[in-house]
PDB file of N, CA and C in Angstrom:
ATOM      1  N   UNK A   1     -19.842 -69.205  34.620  1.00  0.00           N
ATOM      2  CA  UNK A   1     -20.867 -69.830  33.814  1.00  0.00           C
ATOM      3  C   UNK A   1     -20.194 -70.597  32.672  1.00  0.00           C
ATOM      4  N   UNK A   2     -20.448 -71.842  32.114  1.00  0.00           N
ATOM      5  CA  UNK A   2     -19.902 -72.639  31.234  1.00  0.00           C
ATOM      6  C   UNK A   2     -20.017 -71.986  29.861  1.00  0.00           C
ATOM      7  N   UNK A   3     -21.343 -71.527  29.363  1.00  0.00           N
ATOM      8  CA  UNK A   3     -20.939 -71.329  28.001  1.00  0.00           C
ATOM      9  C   UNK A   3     -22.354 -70.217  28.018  1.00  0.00           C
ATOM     10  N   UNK A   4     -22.545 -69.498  27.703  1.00  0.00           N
ATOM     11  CA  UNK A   4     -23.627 -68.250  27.260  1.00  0.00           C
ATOM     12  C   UNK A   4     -25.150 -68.781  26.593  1.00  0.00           C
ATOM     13  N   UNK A   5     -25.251 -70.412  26.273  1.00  0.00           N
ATOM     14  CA  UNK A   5     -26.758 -70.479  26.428  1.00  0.00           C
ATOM     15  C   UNK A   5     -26.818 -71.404  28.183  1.00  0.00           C
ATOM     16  N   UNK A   6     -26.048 -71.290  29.216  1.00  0.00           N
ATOM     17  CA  UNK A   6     -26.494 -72.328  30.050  1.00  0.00           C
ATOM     18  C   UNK A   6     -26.418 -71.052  31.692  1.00  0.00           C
ATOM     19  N   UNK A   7     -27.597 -71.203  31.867  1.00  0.00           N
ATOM     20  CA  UNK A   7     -27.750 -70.647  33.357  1.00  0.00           C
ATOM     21  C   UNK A   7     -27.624 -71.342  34.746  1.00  0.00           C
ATOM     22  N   UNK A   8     -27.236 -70.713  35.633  1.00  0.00           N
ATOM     23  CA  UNK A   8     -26.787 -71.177  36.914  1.00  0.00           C
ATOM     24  C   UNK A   8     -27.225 -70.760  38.228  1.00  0.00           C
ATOM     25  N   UNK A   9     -27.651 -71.892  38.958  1.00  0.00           N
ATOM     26  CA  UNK A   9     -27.980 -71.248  40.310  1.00  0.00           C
ATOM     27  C   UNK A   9     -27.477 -72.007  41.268  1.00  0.00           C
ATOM     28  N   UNK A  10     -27.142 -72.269  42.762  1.00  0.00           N
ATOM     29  CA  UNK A  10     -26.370 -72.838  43.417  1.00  0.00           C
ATOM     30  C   UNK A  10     -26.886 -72.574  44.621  1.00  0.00           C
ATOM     31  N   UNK A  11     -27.005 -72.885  45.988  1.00  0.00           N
ATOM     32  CA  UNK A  11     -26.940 -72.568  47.086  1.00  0.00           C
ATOM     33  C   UNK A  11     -28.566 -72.329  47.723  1.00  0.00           C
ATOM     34  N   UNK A  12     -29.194 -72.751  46.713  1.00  0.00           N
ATOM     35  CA  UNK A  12     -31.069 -72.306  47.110  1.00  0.00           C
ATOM     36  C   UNK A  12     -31.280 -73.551  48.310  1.00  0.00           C
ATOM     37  N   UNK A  13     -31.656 -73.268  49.214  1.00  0.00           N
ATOM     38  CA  UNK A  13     -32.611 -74.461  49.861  1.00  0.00           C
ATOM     39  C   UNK A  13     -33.235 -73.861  50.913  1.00  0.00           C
ATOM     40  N   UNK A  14     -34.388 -74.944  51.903  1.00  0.00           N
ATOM     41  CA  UNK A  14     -34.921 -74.618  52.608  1.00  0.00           C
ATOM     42  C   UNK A  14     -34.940 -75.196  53.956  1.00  0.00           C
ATOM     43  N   UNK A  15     -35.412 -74.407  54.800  1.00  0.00           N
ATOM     44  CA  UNK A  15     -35.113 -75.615  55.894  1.00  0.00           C
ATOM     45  C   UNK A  15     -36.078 -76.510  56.098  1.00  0.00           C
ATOM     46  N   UNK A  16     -35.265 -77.781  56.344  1.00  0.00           N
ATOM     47  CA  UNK A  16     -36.456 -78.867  56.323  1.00  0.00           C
ATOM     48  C   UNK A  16     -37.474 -78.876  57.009  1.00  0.00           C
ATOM     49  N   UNK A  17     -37.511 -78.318  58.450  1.00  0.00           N
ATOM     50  CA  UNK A  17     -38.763 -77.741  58.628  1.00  0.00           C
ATOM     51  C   UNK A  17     -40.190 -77.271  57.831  1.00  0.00           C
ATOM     52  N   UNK A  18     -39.560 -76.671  57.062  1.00  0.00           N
ATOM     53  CA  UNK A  18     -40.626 -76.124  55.888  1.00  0.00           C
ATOM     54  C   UNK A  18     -40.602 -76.562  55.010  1.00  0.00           C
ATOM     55  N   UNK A  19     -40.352 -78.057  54.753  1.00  0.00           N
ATOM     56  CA  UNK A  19     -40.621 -78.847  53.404  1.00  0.00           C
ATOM     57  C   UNK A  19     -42.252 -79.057  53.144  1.00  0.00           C
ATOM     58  N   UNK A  20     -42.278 -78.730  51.864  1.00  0.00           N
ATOM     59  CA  UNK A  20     -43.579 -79.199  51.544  1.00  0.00           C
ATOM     60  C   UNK A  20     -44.129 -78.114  51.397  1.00  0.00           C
ATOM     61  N   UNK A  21     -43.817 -76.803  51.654  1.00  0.00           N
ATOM     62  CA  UNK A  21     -44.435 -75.482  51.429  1.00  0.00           C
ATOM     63  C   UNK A  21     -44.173 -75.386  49.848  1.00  0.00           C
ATOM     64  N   UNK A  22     -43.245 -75.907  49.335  1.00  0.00           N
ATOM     65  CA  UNK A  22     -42.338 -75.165  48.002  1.00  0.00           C
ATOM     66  C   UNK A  22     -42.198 -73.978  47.934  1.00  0.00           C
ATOM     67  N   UNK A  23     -41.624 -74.008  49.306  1.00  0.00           N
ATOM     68  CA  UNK A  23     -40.289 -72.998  48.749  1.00  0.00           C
ATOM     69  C   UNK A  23     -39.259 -73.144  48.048  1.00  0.00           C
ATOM     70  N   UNK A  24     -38.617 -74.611  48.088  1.00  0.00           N
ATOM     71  CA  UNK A  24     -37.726 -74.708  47.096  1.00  0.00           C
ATOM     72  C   UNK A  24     -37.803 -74.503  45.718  1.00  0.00           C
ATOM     73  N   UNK A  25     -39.440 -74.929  45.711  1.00  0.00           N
ATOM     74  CA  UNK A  25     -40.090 -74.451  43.922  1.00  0.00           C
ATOM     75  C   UNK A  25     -40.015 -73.330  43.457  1.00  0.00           C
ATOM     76  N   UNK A  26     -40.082 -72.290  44.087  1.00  0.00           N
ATOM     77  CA  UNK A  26     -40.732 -70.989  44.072  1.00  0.00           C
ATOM     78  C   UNK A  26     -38.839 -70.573  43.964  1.00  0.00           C
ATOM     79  N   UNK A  27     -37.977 -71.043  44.602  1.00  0.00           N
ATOM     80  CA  UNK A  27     -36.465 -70.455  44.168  1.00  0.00           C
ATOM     81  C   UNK A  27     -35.989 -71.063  43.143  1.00  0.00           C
ATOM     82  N   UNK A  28     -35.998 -72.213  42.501  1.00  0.00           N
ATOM     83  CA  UNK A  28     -35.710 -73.000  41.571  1.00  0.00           C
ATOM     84  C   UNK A  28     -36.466 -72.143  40.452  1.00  0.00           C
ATOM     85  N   UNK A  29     -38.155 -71.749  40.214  1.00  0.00           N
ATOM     86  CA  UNK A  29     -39.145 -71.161  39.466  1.00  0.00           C
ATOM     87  C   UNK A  29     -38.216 -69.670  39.199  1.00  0.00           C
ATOM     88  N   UNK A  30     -37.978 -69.039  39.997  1.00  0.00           N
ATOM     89  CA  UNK A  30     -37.364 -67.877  40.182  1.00  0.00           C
ATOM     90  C   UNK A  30     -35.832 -67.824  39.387  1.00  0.00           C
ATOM     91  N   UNK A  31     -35.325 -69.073  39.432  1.00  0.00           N
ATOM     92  CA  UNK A  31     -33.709 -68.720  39.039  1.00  0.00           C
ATOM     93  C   UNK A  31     -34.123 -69.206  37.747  1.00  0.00           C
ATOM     94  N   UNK A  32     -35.135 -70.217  37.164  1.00  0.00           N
ATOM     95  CA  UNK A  32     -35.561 -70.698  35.436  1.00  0.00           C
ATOM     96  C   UNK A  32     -36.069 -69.425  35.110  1.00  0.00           C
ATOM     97  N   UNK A  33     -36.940 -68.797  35.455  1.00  0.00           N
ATOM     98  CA  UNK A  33     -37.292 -68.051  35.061  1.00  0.00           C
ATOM     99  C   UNK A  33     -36.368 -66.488  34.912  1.00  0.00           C
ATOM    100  N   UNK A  34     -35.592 -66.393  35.327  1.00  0.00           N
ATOM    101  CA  UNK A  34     -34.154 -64.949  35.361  1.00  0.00           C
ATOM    102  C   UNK A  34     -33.548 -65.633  33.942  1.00  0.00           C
ATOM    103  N   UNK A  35     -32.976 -67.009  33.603  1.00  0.00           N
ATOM    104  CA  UNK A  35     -32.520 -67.489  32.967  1.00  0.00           C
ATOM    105  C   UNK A  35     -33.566 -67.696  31.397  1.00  0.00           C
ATOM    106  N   UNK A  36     -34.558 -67.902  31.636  1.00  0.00           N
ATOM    107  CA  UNK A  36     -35.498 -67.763  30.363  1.00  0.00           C
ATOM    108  C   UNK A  36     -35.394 -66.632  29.850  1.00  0.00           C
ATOM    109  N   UNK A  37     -35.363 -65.432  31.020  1.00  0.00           N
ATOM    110  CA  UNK A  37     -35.574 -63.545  30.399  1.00  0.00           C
ATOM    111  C   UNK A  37     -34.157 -63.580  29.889  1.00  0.00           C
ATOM    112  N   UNK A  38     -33.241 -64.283  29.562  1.00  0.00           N
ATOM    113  CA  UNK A  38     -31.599 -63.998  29.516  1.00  0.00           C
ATOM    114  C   UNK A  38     -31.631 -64.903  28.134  1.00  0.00           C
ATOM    115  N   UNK A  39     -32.718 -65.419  28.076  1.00  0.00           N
ATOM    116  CA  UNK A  39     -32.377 -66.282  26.840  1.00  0.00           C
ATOM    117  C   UNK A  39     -31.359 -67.354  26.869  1.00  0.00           C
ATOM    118  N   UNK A  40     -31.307 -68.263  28.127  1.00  0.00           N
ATOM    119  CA  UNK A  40     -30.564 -69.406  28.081  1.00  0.00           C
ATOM    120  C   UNK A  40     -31.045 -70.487  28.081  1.00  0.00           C
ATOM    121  N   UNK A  41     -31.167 -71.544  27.407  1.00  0.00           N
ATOM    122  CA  UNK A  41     -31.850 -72.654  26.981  1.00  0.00           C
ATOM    123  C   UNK A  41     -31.340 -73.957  28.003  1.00  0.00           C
ATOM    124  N   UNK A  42     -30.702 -73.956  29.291  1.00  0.00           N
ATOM    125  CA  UNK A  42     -30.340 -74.689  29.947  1.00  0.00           C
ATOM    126  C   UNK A  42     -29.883 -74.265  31.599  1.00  0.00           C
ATOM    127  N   UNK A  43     -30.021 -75.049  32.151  1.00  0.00           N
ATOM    128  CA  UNK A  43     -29.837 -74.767  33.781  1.00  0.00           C
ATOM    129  C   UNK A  43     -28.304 -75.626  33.857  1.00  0.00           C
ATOM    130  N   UNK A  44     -28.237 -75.212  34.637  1.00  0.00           N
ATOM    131  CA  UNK A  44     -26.613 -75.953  35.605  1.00  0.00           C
ATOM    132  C   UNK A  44     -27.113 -75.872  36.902  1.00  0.00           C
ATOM    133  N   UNK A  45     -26.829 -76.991  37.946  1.00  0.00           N
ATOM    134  CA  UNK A  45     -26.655 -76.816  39.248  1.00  0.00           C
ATOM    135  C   UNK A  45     -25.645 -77.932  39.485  1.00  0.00           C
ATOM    136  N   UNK A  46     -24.903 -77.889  40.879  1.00  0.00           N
ATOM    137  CA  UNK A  46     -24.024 -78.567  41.072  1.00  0.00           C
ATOM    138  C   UNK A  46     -23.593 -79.382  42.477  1.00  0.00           C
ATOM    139  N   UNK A  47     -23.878 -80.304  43.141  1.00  0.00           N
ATOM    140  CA  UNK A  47     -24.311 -81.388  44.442  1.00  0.00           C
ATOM    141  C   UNK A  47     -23.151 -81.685  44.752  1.00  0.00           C
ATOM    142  N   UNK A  48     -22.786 -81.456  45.630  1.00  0.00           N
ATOM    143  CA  UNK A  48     -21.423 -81.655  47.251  1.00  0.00           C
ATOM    144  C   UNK A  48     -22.101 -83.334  47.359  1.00  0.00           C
ATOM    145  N   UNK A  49     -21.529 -84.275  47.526  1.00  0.00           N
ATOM    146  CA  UNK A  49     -22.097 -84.940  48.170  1.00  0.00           C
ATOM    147  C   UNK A  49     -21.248 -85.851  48.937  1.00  0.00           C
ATOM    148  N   UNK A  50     -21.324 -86.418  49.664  1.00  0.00           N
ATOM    149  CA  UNK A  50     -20.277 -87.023  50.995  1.00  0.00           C
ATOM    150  C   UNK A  50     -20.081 -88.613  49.608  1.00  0.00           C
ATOM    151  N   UNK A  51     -18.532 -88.681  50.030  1.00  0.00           N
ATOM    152  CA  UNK A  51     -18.188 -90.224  48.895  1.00  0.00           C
ATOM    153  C   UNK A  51     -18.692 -91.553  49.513  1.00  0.00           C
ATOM    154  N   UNK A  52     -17.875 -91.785  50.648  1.00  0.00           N
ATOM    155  CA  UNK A  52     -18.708 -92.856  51.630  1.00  0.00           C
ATOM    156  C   UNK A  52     -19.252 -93.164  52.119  1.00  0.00           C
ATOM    157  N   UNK A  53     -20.184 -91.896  52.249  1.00  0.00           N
ATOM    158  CA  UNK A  53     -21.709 -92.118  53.143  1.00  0.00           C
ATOM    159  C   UNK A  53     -22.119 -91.313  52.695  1.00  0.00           C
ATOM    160  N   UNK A  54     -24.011 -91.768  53.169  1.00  0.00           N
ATOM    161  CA  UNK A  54     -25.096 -91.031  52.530  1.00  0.00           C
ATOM    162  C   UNK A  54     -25.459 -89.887  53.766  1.00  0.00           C
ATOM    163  N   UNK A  55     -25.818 -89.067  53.091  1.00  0.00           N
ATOM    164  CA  UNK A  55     -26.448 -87.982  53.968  1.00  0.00           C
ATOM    165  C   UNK A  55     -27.514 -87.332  53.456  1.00  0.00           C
ATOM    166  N   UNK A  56     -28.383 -87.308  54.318  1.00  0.00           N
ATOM    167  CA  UNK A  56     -30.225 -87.298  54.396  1.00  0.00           C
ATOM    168  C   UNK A  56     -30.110 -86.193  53.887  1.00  0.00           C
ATOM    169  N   UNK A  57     -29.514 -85.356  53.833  1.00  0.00           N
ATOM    170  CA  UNK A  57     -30.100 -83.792  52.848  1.00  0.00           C
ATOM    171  C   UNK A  57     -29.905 -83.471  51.283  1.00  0.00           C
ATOM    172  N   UNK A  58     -28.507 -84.233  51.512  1.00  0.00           N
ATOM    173  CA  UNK A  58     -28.414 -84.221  49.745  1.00  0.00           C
ATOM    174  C   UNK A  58     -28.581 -86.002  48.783  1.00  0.00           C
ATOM    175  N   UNK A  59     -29.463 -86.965  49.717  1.00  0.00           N
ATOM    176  CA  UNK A  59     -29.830 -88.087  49.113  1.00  0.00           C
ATOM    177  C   UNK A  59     -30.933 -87.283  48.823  1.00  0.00           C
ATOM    178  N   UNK A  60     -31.965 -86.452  49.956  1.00  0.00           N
ATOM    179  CA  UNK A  60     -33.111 -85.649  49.450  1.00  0.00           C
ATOM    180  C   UNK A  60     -32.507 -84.825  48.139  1.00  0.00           C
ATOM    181  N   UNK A  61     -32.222 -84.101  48.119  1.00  0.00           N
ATOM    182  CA  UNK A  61     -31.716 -83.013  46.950  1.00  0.00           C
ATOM    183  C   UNK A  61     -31.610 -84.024  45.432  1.00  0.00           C
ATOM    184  N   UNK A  62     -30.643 -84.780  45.664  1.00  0.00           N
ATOM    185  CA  UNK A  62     -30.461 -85.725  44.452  1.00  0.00           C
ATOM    186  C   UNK A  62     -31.639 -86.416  44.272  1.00  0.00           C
ATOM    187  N   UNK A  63     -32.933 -86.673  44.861  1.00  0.00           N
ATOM    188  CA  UNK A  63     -33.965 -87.379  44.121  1.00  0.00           C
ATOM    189  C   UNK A  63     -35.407 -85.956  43.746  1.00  0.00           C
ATOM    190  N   UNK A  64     -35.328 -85.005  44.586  1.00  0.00           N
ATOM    191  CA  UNK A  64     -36.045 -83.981  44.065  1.00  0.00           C
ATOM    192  C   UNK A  64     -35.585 -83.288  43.012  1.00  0.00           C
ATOM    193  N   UNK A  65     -34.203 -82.881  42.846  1.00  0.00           N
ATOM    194  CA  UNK A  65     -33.437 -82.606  41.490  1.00  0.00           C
ATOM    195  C   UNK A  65     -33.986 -83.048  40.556  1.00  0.00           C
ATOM    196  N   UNK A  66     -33.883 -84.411  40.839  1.00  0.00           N
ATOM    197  CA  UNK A  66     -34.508 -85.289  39.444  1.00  0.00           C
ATOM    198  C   UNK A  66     -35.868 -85.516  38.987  1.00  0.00           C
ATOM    199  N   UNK A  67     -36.594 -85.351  40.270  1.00  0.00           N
ATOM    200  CA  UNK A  67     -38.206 -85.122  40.042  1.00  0.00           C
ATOM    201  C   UNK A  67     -38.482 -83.911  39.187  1.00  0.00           C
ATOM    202  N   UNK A  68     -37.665 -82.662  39.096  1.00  0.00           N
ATOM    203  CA  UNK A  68     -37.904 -81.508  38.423  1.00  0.00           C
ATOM    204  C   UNK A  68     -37.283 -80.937  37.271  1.00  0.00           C
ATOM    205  N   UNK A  69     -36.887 -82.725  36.881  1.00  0.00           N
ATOM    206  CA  UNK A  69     -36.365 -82.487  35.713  1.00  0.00           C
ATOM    207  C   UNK A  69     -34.902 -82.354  35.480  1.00  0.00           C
ATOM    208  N   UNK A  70     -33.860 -82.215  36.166  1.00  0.00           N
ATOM    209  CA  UNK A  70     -32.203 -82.113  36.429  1.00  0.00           C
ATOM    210  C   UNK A  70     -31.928 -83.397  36.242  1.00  0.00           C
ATOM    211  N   UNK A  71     -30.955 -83.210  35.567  1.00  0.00           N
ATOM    212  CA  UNK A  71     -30.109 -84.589  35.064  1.00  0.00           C
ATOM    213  C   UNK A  71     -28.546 -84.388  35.295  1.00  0.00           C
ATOM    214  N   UNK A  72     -28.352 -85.512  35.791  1.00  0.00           N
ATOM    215  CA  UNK A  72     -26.601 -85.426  36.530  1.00  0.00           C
ATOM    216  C   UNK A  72     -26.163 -85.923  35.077  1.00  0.00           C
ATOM    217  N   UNK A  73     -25.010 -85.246  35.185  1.00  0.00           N
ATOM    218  CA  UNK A  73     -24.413 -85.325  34.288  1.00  0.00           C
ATOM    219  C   UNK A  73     -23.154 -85.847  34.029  1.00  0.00           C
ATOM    220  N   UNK A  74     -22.619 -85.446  35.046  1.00  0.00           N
ATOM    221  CA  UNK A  74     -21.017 -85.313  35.160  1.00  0.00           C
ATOM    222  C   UNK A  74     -20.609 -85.349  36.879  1.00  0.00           C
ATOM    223  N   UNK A  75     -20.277 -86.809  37.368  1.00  0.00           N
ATOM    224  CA  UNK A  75     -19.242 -86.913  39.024  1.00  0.00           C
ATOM    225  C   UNK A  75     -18.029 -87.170  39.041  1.00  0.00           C
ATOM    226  N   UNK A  76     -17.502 -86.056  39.909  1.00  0.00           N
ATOM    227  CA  UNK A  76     -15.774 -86.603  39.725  1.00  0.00           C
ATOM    228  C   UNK A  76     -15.325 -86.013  41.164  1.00  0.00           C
ATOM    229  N   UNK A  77     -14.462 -86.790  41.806  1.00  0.00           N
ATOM    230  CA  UNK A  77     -14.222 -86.651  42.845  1.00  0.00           C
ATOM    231  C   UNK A  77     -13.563 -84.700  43.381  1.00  0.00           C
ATOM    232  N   UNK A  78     -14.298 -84.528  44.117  1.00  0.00           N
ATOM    233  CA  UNK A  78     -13.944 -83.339  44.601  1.00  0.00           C
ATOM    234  C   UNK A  78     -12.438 -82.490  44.183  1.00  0.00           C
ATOM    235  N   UNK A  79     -11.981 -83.494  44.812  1.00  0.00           N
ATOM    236  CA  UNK A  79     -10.343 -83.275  44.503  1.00  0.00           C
ATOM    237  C   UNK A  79      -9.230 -82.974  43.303  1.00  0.00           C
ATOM    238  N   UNK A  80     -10.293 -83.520  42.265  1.00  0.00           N
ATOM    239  CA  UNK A  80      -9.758 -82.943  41.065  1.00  0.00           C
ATOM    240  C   UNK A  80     -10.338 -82.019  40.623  1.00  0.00           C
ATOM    241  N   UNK A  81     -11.780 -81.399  40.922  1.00  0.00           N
ATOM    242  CA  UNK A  81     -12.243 -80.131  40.304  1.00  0.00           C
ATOM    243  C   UNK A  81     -11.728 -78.754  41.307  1.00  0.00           C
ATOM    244  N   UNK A  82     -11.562 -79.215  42.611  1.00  0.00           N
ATOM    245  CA  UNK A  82     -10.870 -77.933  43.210  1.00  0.00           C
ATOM    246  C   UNK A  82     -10.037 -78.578  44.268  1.00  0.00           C
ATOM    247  N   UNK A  83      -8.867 -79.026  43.365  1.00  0.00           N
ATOM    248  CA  UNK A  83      -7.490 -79.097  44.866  1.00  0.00           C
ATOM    249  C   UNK A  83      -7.524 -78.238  45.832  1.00  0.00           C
ATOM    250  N   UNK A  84      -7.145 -76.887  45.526  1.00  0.00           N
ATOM    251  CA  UNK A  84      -7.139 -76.037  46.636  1.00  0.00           C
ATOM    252  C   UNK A  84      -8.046 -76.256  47.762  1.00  0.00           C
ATOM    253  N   UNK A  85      -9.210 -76.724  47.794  1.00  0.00           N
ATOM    254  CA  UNK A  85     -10.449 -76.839  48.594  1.00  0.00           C
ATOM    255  C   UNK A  85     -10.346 -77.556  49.330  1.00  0.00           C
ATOM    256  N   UNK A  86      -9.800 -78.807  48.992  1.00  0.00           N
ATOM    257  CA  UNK A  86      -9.612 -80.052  49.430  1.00  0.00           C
ATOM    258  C   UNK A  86      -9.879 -80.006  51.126  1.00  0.00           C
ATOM    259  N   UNK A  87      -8.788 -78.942  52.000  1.00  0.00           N
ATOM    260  CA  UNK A  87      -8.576 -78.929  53.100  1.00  0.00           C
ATOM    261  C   UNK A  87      -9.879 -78.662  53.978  1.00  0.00           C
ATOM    262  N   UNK A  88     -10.693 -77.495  52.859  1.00  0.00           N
ATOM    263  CA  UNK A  88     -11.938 -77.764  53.778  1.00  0.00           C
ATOM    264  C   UNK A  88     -13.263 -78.051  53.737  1.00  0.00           C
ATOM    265  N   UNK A  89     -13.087 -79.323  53.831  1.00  0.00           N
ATOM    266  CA  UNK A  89     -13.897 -80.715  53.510  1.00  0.00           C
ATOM    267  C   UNK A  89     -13.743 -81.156  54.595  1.00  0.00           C
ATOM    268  N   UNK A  90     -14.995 -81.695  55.574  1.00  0.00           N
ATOM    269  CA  UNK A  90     -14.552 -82.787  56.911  1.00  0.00           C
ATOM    270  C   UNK A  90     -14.553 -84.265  56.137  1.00  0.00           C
ATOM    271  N   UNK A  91     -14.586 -84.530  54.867  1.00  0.00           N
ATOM    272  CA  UNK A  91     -15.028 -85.608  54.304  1.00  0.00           C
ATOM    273  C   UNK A  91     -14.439 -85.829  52.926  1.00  0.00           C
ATOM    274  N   UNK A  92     -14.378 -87.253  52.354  1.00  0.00           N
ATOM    275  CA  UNK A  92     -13.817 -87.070  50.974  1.00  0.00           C
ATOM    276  C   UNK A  92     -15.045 -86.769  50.451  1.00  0.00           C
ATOM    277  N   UNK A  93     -15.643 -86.369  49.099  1.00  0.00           N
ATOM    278  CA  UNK A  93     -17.137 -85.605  48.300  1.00  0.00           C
ATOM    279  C   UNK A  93     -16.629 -85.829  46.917  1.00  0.00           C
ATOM    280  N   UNK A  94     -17.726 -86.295  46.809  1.00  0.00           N
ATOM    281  CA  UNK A  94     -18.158 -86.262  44.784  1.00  0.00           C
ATOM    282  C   UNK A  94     -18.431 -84.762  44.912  1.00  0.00           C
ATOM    283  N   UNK A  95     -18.284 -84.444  43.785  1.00  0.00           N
ATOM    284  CA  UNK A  95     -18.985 -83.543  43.063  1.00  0.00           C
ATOM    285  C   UNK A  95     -19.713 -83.700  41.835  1.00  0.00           C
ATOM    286  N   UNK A  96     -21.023 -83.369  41.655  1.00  0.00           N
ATOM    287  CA  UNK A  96     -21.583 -83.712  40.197  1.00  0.00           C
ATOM    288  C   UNK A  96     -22.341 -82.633  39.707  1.00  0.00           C
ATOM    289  N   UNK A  97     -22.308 -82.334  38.652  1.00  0.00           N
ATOM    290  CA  UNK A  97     -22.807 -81.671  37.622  1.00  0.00           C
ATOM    291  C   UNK A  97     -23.947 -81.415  37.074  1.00  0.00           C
ATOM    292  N   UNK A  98     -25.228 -80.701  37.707  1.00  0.00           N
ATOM    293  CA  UNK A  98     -26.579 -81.373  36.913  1.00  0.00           C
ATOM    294  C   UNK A  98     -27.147 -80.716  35.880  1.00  0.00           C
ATOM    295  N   UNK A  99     -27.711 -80.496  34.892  1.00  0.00           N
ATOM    296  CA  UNK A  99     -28.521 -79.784  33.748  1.00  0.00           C
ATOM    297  C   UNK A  99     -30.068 -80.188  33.633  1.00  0.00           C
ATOM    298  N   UNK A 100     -30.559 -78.895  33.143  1.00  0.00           N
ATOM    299  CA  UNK A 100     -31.985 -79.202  32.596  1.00  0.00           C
ATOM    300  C   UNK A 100     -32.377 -78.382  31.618  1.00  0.00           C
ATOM    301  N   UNK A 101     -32.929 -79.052  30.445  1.00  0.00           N
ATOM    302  CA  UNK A 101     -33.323 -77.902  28.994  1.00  0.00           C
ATOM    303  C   UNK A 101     -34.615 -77.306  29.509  1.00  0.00           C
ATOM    304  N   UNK A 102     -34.430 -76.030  29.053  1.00  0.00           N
ATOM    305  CA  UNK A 102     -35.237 -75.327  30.104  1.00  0.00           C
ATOM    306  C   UNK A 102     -36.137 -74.935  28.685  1.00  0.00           C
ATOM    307  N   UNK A 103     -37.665 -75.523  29.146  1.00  0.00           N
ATOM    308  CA  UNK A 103     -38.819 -74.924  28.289  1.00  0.00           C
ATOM    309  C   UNK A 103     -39.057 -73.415  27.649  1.00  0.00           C
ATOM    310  N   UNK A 104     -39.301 -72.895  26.715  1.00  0.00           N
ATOM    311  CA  UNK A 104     -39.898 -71.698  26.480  1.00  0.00           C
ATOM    312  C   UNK A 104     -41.278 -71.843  26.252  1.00  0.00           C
ATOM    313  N   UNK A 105     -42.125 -70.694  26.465  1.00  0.00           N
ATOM    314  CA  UNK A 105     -43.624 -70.811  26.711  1.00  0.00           C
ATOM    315  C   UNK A 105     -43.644 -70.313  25.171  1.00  0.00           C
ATOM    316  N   UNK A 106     -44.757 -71.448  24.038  1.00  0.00           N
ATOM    317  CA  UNK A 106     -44.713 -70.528  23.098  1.00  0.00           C
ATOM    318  C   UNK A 106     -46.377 -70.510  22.850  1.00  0.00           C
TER     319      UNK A 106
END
């Protein structure tokens, strides 16, 4: 975790099959809300995304992200945030950084 007010979740999705149910809402709702009871005033999530080509799951991801409020923050090529990794990648990949100030109910 970056710094003790910013919460993190990673790896939530659904299968596209079942888009439109929100389920993705209901895991996204679920990880803001663990992070509100913790008292962290910010989200982190973080997008794989292919460098030279687009791919239909995370062009989806990167514009619903942003519908719910996530803001990219920070892209830098794969390769410098985890060399070691590098090898298993079928692809060169951005990596980017996203945040969102996360509301309290008052």
């Amino acid at each position: 975790m970056p710094d003790k007010k910013t919460g993190e979740f990673g790896m939530l999705v659904a299968d596209q099959a079942y888009r439109g149910l929100e389920i993705g809402s209901a895991l996204v709702d679920a990880a803001e809300s663990w992070a509100k009871s913790q008292n962290f005033s910010r989200m982190r999530l973080e997008l794989l995304t292919p460098k030279n080509w687009e791919h239909p799951s995370k062009t989806f991801l990167k514009k619903w992200y942003n519908r719910i409020g996530y803001v990219p923050n920070k892209t830098e090529p794969f390769e410098l945030m985890y060399p070691d990794k590098l090898n298993d990648l079928a692809t060169k990949c951005d990596f980017t950084v996203w945040y969102k100030t996360l509301r309290t109910k008052s």
